[in-house]
Every structure is written in structure tokens, then in C-alpha cells.
PDB file of N, CA and C in Angstrom:
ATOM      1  N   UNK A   1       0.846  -1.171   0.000  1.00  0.00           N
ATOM      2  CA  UNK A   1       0.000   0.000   0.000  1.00  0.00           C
ATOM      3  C   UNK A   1       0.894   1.237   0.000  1.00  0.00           C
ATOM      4  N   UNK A   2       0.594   2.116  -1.199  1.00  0.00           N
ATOM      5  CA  UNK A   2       1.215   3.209  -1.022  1.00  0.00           C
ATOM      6  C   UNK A   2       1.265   4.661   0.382  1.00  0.00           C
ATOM      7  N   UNK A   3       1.914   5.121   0.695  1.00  0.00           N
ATOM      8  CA  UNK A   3       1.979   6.151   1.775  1.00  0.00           C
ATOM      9  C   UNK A   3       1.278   7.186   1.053  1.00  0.00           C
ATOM     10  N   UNK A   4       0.458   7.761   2.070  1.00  0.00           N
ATOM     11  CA  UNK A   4      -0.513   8.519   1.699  1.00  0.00           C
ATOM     12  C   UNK A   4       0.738  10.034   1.461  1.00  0.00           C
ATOM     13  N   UNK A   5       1.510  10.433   1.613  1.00  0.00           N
ATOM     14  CA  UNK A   5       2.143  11.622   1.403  1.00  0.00           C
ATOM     15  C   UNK A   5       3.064  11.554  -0.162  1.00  0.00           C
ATOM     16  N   UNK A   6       2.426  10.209  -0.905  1.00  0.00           N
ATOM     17  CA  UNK A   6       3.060  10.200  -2.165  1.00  0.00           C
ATOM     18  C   UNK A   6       1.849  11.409  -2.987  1.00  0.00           C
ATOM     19  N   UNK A   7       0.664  11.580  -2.403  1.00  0.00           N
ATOM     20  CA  UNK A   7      -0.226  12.217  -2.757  1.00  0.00           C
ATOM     21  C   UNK A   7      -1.282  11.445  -3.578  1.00  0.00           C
ATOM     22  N   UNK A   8      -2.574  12.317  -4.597  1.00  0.00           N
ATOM     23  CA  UNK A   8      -3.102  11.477  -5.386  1.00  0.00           C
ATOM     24  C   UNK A   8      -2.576  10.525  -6.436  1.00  0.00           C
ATOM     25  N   UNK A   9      -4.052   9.759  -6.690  1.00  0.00           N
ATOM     26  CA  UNK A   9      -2.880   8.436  -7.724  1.00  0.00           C
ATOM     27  C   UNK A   9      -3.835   9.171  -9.162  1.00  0.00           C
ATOM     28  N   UNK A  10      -3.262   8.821  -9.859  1.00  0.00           N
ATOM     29  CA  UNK A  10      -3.697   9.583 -11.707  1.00  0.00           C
ATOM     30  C   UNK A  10      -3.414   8.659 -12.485  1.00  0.00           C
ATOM     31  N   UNK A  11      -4.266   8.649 -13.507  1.00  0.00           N
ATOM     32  CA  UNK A  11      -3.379   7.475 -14.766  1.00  0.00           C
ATOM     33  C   UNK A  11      -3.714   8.527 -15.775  1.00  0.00           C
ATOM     34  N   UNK A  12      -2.368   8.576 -16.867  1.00  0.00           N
ATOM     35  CA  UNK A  12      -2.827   9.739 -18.031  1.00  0.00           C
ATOM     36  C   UNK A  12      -3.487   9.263 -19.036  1.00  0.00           C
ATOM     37  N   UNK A  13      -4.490  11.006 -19.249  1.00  0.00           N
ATOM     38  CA  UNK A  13      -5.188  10.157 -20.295  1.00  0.00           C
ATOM     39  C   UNK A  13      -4.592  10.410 -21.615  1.00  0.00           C
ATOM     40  N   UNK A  14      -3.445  10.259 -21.802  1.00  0.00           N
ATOM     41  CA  UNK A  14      -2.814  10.233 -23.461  1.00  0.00           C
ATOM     42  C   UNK A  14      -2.351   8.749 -23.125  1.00  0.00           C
ATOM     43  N   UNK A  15      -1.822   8.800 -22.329  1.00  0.00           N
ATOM     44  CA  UNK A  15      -0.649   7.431 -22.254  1.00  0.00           C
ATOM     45  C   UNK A  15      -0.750   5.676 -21.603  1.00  0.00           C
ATOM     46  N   UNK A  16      -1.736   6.297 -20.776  1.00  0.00           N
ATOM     47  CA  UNK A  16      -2.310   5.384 -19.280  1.00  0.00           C
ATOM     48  C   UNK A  16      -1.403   5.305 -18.556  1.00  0.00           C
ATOM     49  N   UNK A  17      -0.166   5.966 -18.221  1.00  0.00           N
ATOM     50  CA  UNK A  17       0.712   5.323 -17.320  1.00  0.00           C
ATOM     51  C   UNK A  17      -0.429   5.927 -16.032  1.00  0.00           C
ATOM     52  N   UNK A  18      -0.099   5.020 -14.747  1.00  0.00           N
ATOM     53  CA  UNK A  18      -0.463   5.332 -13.549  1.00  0.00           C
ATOM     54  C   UNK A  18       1.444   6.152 -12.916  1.00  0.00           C
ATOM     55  N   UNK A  19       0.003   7.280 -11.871  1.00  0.00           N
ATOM     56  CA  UNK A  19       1.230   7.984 -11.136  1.00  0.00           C
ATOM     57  C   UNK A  19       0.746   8.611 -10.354  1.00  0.00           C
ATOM     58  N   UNK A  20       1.175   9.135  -8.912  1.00  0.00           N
ATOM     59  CA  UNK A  20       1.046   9.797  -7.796  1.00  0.00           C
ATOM     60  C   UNK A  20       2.067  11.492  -8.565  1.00  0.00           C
ATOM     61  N   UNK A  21       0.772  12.129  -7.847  1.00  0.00           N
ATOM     62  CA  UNK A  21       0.905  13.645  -8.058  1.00  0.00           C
ATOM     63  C   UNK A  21       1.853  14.080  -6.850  1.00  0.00           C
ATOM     64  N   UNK A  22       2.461  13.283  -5.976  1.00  0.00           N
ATOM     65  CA  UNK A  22       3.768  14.195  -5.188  1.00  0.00           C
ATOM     66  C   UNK A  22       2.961  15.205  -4.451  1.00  0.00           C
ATOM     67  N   UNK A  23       1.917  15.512  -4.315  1.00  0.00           N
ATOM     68  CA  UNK A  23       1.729  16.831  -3.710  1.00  0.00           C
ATOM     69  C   UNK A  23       1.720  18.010  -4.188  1.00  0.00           C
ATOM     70  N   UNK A  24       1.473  17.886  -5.968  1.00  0.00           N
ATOM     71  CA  UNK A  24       1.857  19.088  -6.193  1.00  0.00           C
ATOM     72  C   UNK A  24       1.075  20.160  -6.650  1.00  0.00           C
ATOM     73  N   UNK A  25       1.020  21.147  -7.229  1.00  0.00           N
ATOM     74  CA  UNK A  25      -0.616  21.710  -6.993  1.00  0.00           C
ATOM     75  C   UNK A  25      -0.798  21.141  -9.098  1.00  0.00           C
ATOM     76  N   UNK A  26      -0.001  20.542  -9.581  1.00  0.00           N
ATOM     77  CA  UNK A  26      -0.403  20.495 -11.550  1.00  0.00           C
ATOM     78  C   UNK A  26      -0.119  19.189 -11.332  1.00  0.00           C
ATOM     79  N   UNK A  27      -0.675  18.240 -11.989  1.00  0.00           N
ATOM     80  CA  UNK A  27      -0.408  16.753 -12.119  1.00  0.00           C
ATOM     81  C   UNK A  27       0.234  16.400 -13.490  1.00  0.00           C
ATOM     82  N   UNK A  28       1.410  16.435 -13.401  1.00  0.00           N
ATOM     83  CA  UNK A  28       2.215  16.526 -14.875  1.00  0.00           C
ATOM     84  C   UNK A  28       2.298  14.531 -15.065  1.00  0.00           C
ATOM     85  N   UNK A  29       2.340  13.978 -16.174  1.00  0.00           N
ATOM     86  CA  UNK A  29       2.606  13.155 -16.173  1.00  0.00           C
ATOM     87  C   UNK A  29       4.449  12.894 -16.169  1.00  0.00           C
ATOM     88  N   UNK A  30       4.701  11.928 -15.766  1.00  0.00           N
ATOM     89  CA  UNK A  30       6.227  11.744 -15.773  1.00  0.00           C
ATOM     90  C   UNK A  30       6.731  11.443 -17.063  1.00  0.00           C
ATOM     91  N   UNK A  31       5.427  10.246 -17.843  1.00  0.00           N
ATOM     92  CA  UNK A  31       6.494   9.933 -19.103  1.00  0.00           C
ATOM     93  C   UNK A  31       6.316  10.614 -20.102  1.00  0.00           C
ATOM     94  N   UNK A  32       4.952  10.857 -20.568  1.00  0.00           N
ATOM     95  CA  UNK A  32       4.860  11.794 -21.631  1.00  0.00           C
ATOM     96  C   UNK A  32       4.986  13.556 -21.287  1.00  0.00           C
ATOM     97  N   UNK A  33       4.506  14.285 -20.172  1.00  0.00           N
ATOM     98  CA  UNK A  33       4.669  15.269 -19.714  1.00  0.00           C
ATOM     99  C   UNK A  33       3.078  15.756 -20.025  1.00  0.00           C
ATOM    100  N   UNK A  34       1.962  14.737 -20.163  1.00  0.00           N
ATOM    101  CA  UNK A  34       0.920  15.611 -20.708  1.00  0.00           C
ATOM    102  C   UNK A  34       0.311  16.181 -19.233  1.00  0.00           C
ATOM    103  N   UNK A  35      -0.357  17.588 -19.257  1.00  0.00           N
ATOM    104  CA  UNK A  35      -1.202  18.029 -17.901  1.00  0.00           C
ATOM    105  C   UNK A  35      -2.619  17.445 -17.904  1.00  0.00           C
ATOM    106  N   UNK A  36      -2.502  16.878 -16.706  1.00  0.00           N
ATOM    107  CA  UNK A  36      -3.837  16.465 -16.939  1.00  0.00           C
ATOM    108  C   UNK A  36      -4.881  16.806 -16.044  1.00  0.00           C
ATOM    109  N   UNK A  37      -4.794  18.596 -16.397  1.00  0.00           N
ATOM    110  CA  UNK A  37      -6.099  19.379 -16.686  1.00  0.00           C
ATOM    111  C   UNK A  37      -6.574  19.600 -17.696  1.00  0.00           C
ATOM    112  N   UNK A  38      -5.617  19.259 -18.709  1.00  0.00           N
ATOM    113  CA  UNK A  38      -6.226  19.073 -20.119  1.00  0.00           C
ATOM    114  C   UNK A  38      -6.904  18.270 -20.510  1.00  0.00           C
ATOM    115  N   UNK A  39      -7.126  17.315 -19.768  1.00  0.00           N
ATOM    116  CA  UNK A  39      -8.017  16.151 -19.892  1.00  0.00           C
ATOM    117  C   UNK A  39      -9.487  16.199 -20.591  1.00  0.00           C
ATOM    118  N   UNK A  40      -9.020  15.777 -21.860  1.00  0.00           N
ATOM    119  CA  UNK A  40     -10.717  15.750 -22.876  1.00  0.00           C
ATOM    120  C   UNK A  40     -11.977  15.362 -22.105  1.00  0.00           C
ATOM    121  N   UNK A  41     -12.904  15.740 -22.121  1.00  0.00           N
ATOM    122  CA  UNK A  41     -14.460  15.794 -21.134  1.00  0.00           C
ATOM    123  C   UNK A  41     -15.286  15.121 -22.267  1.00  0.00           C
ATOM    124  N   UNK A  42     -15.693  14.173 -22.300  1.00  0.00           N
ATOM    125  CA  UNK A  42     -16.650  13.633 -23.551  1.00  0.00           C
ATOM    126  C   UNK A  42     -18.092  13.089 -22.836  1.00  0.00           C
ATOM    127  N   UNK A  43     -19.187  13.759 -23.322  1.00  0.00           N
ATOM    128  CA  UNK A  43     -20.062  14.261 -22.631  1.00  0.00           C
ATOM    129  C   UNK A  43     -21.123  13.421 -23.337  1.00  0.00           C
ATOM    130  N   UNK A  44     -22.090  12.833 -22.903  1.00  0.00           N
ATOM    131  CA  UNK A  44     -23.314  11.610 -24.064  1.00  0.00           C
ATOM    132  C   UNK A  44     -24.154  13.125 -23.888  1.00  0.00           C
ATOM    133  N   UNK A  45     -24.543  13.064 -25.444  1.00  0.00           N
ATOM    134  CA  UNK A  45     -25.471  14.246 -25.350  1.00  0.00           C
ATOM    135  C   UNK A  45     -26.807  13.846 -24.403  1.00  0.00           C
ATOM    136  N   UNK A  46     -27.796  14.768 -24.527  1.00  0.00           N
ATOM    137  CA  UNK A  46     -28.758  14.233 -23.909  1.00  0.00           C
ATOM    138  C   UNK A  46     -29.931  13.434 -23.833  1.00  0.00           C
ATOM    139  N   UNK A  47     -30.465  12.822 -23.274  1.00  0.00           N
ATOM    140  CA  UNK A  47     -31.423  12.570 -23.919  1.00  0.00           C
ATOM    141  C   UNK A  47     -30.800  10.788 -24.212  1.00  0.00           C
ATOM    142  N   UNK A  48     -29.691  10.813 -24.416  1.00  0.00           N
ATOM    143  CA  UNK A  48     -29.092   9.278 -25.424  1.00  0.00           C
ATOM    144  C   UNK A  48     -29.243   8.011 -24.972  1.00  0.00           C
ATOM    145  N   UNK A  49     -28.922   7.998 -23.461  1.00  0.00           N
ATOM    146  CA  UNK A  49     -29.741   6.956 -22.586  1.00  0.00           C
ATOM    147  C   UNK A  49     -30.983   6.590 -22.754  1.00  0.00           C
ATOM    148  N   UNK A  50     -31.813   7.359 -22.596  1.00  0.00           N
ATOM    149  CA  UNK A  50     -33.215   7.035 -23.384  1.00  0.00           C
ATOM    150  C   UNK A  50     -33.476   7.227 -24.255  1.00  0.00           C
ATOM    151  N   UNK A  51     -32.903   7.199 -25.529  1.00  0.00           N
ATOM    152  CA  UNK A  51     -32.867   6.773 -26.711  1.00  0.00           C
ATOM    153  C   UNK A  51     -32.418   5.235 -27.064  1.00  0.00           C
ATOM    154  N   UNK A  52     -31.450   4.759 -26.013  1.00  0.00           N
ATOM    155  CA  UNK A  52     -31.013   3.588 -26.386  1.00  0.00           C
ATOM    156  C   UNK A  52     -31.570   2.491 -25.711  1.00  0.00           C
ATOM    157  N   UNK A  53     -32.382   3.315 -24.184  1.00  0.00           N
ATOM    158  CA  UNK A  53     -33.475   2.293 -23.948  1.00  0.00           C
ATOM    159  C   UNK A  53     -34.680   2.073 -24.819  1.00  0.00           C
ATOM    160  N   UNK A  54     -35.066   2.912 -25.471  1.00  0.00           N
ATOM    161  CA  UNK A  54     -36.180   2.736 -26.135  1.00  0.00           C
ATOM    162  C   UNK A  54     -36.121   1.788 -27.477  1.00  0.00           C
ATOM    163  N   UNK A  55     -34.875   1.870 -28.183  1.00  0.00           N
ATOM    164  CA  UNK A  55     -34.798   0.963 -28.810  1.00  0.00           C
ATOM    165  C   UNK A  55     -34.474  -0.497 -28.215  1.00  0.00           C
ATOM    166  N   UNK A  56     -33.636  -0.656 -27.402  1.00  0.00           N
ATOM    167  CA  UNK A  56     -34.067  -2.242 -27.041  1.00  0.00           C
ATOM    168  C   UNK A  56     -35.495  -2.787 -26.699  1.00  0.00           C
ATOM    169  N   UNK A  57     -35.227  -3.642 -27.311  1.00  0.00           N
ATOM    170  CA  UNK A  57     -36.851  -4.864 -27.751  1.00  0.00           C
ATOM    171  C   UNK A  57     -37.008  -5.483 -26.481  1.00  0.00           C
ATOM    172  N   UNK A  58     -38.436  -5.627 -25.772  1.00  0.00           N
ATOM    173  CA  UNK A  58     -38.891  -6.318 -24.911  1.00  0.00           C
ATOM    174  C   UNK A  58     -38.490  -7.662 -25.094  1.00  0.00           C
ATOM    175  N   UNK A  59     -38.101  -8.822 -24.589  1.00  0.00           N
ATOM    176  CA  UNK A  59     -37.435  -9.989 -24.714  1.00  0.00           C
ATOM    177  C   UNK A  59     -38.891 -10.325 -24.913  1.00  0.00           C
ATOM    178  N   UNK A  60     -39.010 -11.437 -25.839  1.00  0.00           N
ATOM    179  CA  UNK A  60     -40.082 -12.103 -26.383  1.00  0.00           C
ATOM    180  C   UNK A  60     -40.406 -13.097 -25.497  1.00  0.00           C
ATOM    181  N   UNK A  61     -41.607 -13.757 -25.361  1.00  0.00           N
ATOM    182  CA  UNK A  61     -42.094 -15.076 -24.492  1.00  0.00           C
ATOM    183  C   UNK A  61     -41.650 -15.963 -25.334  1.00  0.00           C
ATOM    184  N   UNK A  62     -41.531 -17.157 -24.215  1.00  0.00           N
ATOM    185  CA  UNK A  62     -41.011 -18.221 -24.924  1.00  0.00           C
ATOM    186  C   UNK A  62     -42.266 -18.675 -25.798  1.00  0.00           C
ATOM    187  N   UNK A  63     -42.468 -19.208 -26.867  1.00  0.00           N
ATOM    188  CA  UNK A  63     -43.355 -20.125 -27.527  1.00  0.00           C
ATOM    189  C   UNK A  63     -43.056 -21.632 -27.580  1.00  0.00           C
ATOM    190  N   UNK A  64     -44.195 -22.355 -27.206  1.00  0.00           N
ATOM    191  CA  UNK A  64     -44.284 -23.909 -27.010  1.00  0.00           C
ATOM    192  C   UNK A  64     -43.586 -24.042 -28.413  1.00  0.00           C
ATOM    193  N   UNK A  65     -42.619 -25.383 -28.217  1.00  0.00           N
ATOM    194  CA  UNK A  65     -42.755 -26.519 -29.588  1.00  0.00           C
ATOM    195  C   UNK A  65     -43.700 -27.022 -30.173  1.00  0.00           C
ATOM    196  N   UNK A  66     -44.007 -27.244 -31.270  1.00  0.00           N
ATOM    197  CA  UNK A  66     -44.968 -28.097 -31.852  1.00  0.00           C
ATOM    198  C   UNK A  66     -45.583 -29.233 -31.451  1.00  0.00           C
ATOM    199  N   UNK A  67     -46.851 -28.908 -31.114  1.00  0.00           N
ATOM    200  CA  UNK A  67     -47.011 -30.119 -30.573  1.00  0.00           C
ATOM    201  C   UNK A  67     -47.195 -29.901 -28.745  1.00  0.00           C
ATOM    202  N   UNK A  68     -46.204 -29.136 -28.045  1.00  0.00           N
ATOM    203  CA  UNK A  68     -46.662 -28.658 -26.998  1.00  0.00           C
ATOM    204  C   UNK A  68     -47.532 -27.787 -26.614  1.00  0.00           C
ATOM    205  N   UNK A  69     -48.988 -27.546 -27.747  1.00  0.00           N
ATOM    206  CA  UNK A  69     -49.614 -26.567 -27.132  1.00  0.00           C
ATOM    207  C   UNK A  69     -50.803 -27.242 -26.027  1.00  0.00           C
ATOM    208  N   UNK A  70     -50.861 -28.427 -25.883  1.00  0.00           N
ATOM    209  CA  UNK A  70     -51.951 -28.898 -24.845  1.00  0.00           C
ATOM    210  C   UNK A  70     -51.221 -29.118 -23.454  1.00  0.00           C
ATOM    211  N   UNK A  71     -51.889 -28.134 -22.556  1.00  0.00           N
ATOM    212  CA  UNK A  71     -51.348 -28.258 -21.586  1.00  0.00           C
ATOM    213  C   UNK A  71     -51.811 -29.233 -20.081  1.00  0.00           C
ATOM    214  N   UNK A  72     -51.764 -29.888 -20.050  1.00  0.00           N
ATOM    215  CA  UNK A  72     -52.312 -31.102 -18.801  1.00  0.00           C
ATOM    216  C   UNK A  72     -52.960 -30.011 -17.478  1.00  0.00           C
ATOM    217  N   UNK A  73     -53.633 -30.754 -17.558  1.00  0.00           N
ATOM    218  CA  UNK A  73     -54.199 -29.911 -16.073  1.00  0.00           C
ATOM    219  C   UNK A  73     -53.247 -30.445 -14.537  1.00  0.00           C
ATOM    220  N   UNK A  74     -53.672 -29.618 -13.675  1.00  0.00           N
ATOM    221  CA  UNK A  74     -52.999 -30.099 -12.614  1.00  0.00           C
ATOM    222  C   UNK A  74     -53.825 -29.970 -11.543  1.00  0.00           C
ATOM    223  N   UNK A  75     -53.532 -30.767 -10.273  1.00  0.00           N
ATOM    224  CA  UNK A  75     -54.568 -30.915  -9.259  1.00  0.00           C
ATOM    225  C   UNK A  75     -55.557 -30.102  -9.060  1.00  0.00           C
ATOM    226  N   UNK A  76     -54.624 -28.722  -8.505  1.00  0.00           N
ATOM    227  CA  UNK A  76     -55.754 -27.551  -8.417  1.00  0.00           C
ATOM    228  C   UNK A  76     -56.382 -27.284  -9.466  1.00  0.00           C
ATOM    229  N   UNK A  77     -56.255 -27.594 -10.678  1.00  0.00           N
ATOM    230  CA  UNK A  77     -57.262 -27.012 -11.481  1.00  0.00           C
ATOM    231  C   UNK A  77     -58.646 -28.159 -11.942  1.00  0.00           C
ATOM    232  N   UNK A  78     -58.424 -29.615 -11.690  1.00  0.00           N
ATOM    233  CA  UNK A  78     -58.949 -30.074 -11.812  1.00  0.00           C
ATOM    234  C   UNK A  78     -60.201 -29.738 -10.554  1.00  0.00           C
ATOM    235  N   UNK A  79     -59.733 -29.940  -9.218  1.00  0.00           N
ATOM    236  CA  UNK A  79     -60.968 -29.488  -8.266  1.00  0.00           C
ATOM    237  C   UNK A  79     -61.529 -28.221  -8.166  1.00  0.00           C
ATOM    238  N   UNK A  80     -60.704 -27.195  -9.019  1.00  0.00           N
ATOM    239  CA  UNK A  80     -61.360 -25.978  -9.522  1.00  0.00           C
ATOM    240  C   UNK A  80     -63.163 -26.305  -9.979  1.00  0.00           C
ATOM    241  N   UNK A  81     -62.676 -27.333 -11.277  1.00  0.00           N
ATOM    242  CA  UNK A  81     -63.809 -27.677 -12.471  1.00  0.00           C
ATOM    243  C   UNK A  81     -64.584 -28.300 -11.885  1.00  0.00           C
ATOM    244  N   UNK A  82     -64.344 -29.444 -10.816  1.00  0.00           N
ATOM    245  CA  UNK A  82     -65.199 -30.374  -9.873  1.00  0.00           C
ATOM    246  C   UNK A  82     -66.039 -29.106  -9.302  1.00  0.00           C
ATOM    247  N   UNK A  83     -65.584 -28.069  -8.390  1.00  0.00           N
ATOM    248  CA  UNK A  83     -66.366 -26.935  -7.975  1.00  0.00           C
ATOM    249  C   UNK A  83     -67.649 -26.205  -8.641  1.00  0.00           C
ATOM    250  N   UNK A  84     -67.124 -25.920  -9.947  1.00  0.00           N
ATOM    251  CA  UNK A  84     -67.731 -25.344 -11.395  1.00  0.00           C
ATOM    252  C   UNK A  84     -68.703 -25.868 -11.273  1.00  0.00           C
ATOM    253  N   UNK A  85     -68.898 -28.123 -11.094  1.00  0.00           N
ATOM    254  CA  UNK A  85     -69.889 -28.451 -11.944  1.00  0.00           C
ATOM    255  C   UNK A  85     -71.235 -28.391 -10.537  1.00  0.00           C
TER     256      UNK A  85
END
């Protein structure tokens, strides 16, 4: 575990190296030298989330095989019909 007086940890975003900012008030990267307050902001316009929910499709019900459309009754429903008559 790093010592907390190495300061924050950063990974750049040109390069990915990971690195501790030393304490310093600019977070320079070490290998490339990029600042990363320059750091590109890429923003989903609005609205796009629900745009992309709306296009996904409700998952469909399963449909029987051929042949499986008669379905057997089962206890309770038989003394249901006994009730009925």
C-alpha cells in the first residue's frame, strides 16, 4: 500500500501510465509530460440513454414446440372444475 504523502494516484489520459501527483498543486505526467487538466471531457449528449433504452426490444415469451400446445391440467385445477360443476 502506497503512503498517503506520495499524494493522489492519476493514470494519463494520453498514455495510461499510472502515477502519484507528489503533492503538487499540476499533475504533470512523468512519461509523456501531458497536464492532466487538459483532460478531454466527452459528454453523451442528452437525452441518449433514453434513446437507447427505447430501442431495445422487450425480450419475447417463450413459444411452445410443436405439438406442446396442450397443456395437462394439474390438481388444483382439476378441483377448480369439480367446484364449477
Amino acid at each position: 500500500m502506497a503512503p498517503k504523502d506520495l499524494g493522489n494516484k492519476h493514470t494519463c489520459f494520453k498514455c495510461q501510465t499510472k502515477f502519484y501527483d507528489l503533492r503538487k498543486p499540476v499533475a504533470v505526467c512523468p512519461k509523456c509530460g501531458a497536464d492532466q487538466r487538459e483532460c478531454p471531457v466527452i459528454k453523451a449528449p442528452p437525452g441518449e440513454k433514453r434513446a437507447r433504452a427505447a430501442q431495445r426490444k422487450p425480450e419475447a415469451a417463450v413459444e411452445p414446440l410443436d405439438g406442446e400446445d396442450e397443456v395437462p391440467l394439474e390438481e388444483d385445477e382439476e378441483a377448480v372444475e369439480e367446484e364449477d360443476s
